[in-house]
N, C-alpha and C. Protein backbone atom coordinates (compact mmCIF):
# COMPACT_ATOMS: atom_id res chain seq x y z
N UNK A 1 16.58 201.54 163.92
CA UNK A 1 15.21 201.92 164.23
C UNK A 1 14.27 200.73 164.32
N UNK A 2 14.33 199.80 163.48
CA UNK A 2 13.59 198.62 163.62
C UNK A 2 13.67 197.80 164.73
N UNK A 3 14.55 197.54 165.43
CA UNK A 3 15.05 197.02 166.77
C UNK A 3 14.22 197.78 167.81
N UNK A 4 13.96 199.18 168.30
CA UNK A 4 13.18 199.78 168.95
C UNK A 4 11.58 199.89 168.51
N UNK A 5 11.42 199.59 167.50
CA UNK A 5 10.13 199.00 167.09
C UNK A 5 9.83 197.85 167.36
N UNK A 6 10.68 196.90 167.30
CA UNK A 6 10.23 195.03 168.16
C UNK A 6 10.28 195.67 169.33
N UNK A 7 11.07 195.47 169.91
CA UNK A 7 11.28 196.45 171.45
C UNK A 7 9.87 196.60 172.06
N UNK A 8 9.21 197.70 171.60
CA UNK A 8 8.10 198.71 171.66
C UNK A 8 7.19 197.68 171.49
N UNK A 9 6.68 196.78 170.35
CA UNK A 9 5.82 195.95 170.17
C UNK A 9 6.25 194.92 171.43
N UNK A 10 6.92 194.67 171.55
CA UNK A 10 7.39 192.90 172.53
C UNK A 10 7.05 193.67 173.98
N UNK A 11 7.13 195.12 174.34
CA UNK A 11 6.77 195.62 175.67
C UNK A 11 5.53 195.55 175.90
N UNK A 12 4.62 195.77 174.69
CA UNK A 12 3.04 195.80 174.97
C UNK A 12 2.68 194.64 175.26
N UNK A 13 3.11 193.80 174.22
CA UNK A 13 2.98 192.10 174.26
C UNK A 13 3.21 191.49 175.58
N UNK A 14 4.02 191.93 176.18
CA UNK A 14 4.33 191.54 177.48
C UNK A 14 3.59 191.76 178.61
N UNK A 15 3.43 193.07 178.54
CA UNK A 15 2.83 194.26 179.61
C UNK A 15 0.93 193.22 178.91
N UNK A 16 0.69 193.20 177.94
CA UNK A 16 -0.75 192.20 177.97
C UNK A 16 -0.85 190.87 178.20
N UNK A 17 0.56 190.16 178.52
CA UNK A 17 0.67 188.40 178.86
C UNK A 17 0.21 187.81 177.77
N UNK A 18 0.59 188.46 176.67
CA UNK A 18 0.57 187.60 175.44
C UNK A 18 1.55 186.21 175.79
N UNK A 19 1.37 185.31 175.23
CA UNK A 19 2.14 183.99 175.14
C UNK A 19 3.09 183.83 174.76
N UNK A 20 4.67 183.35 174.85
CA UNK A 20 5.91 183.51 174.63
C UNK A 20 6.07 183.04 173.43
N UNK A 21 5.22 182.06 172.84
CA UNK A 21 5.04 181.79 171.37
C UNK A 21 4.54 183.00 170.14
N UNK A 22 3.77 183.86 171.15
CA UNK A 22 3.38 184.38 170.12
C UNK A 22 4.51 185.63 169.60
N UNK A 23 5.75 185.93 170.28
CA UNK A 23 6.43 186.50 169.71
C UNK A 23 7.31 186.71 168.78
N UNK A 24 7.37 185.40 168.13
CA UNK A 24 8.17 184.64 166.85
C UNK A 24 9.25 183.75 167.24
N UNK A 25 10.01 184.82 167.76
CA UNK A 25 11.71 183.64 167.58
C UNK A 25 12.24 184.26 168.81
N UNK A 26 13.87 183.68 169.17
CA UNK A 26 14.17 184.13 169.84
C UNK A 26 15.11 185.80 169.86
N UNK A 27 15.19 186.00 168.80
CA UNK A 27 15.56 186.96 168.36
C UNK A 27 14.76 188.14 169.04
N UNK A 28 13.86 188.18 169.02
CA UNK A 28 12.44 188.99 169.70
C UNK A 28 12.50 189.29 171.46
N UNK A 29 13.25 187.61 171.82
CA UNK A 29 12.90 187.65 173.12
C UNK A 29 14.28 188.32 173.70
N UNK A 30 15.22 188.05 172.99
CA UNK A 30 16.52 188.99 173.63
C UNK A 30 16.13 190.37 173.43
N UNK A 31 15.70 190.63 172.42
CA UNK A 31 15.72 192.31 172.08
C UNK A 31 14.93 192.75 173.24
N UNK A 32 13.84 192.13 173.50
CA UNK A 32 12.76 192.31 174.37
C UNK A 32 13.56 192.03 176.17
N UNK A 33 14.00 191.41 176.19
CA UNK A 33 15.52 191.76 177.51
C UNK A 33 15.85 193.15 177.39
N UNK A 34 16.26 193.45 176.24
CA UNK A 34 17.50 194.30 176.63
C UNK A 34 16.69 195.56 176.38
N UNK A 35 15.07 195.69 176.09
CA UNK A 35 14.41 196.85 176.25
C UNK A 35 14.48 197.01 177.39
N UNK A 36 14.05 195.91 178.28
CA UNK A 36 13.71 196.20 179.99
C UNK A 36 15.46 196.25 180.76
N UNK A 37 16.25 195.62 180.04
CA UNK A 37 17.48 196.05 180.79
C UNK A 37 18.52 196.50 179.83
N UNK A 38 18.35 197.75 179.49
CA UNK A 38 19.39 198.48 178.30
C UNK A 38 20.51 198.24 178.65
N UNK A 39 21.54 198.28 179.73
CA UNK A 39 22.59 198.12 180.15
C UNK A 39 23.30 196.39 180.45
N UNK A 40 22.52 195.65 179.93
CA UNK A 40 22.61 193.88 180.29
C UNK A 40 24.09 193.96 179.22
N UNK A 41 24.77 192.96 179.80
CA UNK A 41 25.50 192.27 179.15
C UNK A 41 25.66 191.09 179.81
N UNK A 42 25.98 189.50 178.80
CA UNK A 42 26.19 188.23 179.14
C UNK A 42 27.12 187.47 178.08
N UNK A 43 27.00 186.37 178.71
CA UNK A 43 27.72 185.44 177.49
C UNK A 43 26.98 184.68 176.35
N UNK A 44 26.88 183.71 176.25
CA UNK A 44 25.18 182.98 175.10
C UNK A 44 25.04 182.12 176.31
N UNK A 45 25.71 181.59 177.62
CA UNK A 45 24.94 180.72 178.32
C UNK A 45 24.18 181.20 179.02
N UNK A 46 25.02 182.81 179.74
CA UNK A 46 23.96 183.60 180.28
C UNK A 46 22.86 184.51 179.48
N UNK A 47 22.73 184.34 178.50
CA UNK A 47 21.64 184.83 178.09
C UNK A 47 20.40 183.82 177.88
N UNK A 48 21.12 182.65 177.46
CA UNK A 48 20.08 181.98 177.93
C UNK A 48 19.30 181.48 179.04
N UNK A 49 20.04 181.34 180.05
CA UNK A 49 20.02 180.86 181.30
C UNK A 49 19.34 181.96 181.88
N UNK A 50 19.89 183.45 181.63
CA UNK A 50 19.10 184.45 182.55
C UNK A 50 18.09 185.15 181.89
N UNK A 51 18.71 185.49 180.65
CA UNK A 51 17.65 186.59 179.95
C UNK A 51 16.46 186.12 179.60
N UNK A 52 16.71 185.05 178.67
CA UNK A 52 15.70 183.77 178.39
C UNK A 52 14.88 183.20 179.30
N UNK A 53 15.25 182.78 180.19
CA UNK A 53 14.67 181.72 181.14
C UNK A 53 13.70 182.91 182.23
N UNK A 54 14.61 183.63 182.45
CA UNK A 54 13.72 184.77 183.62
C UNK A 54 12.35 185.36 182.42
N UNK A 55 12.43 185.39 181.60
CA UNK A 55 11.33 185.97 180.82
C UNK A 55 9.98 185.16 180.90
N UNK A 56 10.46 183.54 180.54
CA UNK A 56 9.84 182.70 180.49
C UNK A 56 8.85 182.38 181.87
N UNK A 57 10.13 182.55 183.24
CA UNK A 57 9.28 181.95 184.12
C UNK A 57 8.71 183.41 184.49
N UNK A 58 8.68 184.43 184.26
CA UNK A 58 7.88 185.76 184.52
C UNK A 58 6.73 184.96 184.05
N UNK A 59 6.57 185.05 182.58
CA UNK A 59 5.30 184.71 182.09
C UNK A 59 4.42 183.09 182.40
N UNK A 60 5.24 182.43 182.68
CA UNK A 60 4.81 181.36 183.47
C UNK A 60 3.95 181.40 185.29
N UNK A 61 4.86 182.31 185.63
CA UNK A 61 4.26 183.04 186.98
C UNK A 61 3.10 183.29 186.73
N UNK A 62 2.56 183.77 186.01
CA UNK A 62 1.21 184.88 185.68
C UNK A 62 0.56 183.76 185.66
N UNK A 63 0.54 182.69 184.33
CA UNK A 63 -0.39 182.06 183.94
C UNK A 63 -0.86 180.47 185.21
N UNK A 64 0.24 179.80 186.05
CA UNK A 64 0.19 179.97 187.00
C UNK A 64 -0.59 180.61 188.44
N UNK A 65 -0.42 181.65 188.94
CA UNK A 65 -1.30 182.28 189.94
C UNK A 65 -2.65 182.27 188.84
N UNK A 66 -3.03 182.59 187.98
CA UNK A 66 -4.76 182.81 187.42
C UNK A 66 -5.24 181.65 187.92
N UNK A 67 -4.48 179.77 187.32
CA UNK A 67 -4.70 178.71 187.42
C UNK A 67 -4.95 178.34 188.87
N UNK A 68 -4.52 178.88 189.59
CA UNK A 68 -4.01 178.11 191.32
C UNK A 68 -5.87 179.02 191.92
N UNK A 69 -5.69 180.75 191.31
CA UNK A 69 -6.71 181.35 191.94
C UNK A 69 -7.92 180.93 191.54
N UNK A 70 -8.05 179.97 190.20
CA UNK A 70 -9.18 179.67 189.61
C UNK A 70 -9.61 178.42 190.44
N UNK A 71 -8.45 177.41 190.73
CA UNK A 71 -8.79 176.10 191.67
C UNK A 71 -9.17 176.26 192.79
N UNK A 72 -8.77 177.65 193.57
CA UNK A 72 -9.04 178.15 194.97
C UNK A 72 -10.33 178.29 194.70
N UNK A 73 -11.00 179.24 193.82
CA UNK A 73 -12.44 179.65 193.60
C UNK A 73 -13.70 178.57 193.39
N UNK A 74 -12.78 177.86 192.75
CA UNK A 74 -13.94 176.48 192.34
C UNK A 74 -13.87 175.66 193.74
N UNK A 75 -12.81 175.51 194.64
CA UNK A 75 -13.02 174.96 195.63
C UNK A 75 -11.75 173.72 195.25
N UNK A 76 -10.91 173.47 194.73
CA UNK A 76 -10.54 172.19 194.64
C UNK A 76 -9.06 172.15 195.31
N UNK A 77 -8.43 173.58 195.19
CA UNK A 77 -7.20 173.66 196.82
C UNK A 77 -7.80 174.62 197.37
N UNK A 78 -7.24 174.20 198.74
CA UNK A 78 -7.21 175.44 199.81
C UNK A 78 -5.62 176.09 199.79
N UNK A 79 -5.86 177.72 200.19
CA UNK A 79 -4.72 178.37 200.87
C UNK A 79 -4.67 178.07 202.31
N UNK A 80 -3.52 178.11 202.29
CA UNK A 80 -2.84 177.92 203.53
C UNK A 80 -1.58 179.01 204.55
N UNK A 81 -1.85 179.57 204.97
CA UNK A 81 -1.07 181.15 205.24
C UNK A 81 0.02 180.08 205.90
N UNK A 82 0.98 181.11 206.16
CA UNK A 82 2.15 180.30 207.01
C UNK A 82 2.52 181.83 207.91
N UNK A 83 2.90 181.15 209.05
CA UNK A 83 3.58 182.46 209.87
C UNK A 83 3.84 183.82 209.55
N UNK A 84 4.80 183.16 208.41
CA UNK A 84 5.77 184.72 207.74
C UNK A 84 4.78 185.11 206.28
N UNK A 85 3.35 185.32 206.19
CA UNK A 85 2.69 185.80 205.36
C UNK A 85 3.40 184.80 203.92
N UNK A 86 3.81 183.98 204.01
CA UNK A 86 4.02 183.16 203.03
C UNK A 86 2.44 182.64 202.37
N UNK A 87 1.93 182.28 201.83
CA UNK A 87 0.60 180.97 201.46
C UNK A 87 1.24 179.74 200.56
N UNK A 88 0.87 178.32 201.13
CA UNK A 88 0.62 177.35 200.56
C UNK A 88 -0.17 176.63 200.18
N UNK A 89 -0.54 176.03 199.09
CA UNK A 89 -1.88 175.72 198.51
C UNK A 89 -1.84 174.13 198.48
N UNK A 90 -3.18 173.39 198.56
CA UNK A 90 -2.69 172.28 199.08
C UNK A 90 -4.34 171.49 198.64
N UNK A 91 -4.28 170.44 198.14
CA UNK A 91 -5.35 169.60 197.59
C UNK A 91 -6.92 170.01 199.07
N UNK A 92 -8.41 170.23 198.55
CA UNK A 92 -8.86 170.57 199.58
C UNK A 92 -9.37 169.05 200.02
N UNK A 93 -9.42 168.53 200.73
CA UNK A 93 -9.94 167.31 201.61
C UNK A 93 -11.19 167.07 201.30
N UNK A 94 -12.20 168.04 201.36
CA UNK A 94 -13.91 167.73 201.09
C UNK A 94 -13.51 167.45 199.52
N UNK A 95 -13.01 167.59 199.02
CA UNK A 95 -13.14 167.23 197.28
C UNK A 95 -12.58 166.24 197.18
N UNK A 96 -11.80 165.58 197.73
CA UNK A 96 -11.12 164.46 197.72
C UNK A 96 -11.78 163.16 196.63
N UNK A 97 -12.71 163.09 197.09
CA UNK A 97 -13.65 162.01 196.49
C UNK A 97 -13.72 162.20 194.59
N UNK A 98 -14.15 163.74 194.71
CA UNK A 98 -14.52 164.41 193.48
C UNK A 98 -13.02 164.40 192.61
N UNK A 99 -12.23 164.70 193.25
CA UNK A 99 -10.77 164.52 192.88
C UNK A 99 -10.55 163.33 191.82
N UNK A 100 -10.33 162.42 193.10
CA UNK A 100 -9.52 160.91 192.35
C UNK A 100 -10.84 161.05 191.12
N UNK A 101 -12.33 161.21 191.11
CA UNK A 101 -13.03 160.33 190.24
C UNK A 101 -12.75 161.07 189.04
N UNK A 102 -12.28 162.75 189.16
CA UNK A 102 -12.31 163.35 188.38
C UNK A 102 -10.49 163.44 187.23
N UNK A 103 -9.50 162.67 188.04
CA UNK A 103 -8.18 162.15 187.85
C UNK A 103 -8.60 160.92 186.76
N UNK A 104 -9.45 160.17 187.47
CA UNK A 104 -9.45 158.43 186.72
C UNK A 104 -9.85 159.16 185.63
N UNK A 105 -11.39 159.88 185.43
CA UNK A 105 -11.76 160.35 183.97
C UNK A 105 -10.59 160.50 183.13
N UNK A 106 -9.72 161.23 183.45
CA UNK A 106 -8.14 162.06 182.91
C UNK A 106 -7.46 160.45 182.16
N UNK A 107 -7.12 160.05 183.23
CA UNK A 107 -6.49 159.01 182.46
C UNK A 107 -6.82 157.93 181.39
N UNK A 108 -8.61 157.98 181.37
CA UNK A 108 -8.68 156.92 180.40
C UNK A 108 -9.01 157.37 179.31
């Protein structure tokens, strides 16, 4: 019963983009696999490699697109559509200036 209780908690956690830290261990993050895929089976490389890692870059995805849509909004990339409804995002040119001066700040 306790296992479907992490489960249940790690689905909400998820389903709100809580942070992969904030779920404790990894113990959490398999259980939390095998809520969304009851039927999984692997080895320990594929669980790490798939169960693990696909979780990670899910939640990496998210935090990601907010970041890219927040730089689009402020102005500092442009989208770029491509043929096949693809978009690529790409440093915007008028900021250029604002860019590097705002890079040098970074580094010193």
């Amino acid at each position: 019963m306790r296992s479907d209780f992490v489960a249940c908690d790690l689905q909400k956690a998820t389903e709100q983009g809580l942070p992969m830290a904030t779920k404790n261990s990894i113990l959490e993050e398999i259980l939390n696999y095998l809520f969304k895929h009851p039927d999984a089976n692997d080895t320990l490389e594929g669980i790490t490699e798939w169960w693990l890692l696909s979780q990670r870059i899910s939640y990496e995805m998210k935090r990601v697109k907010a970041a890219v849509l927040k730089l689009v909004e402020e102005g500092w990339i442009i989208e770029i559509k491509g043929e096949n409804s693809t978009v690529h995002y790409r440093l915007n040119p008028k900021k250029s200036k604002e860019f590097k001066s705002y890079v040098s700040k970074l580094s010193n």
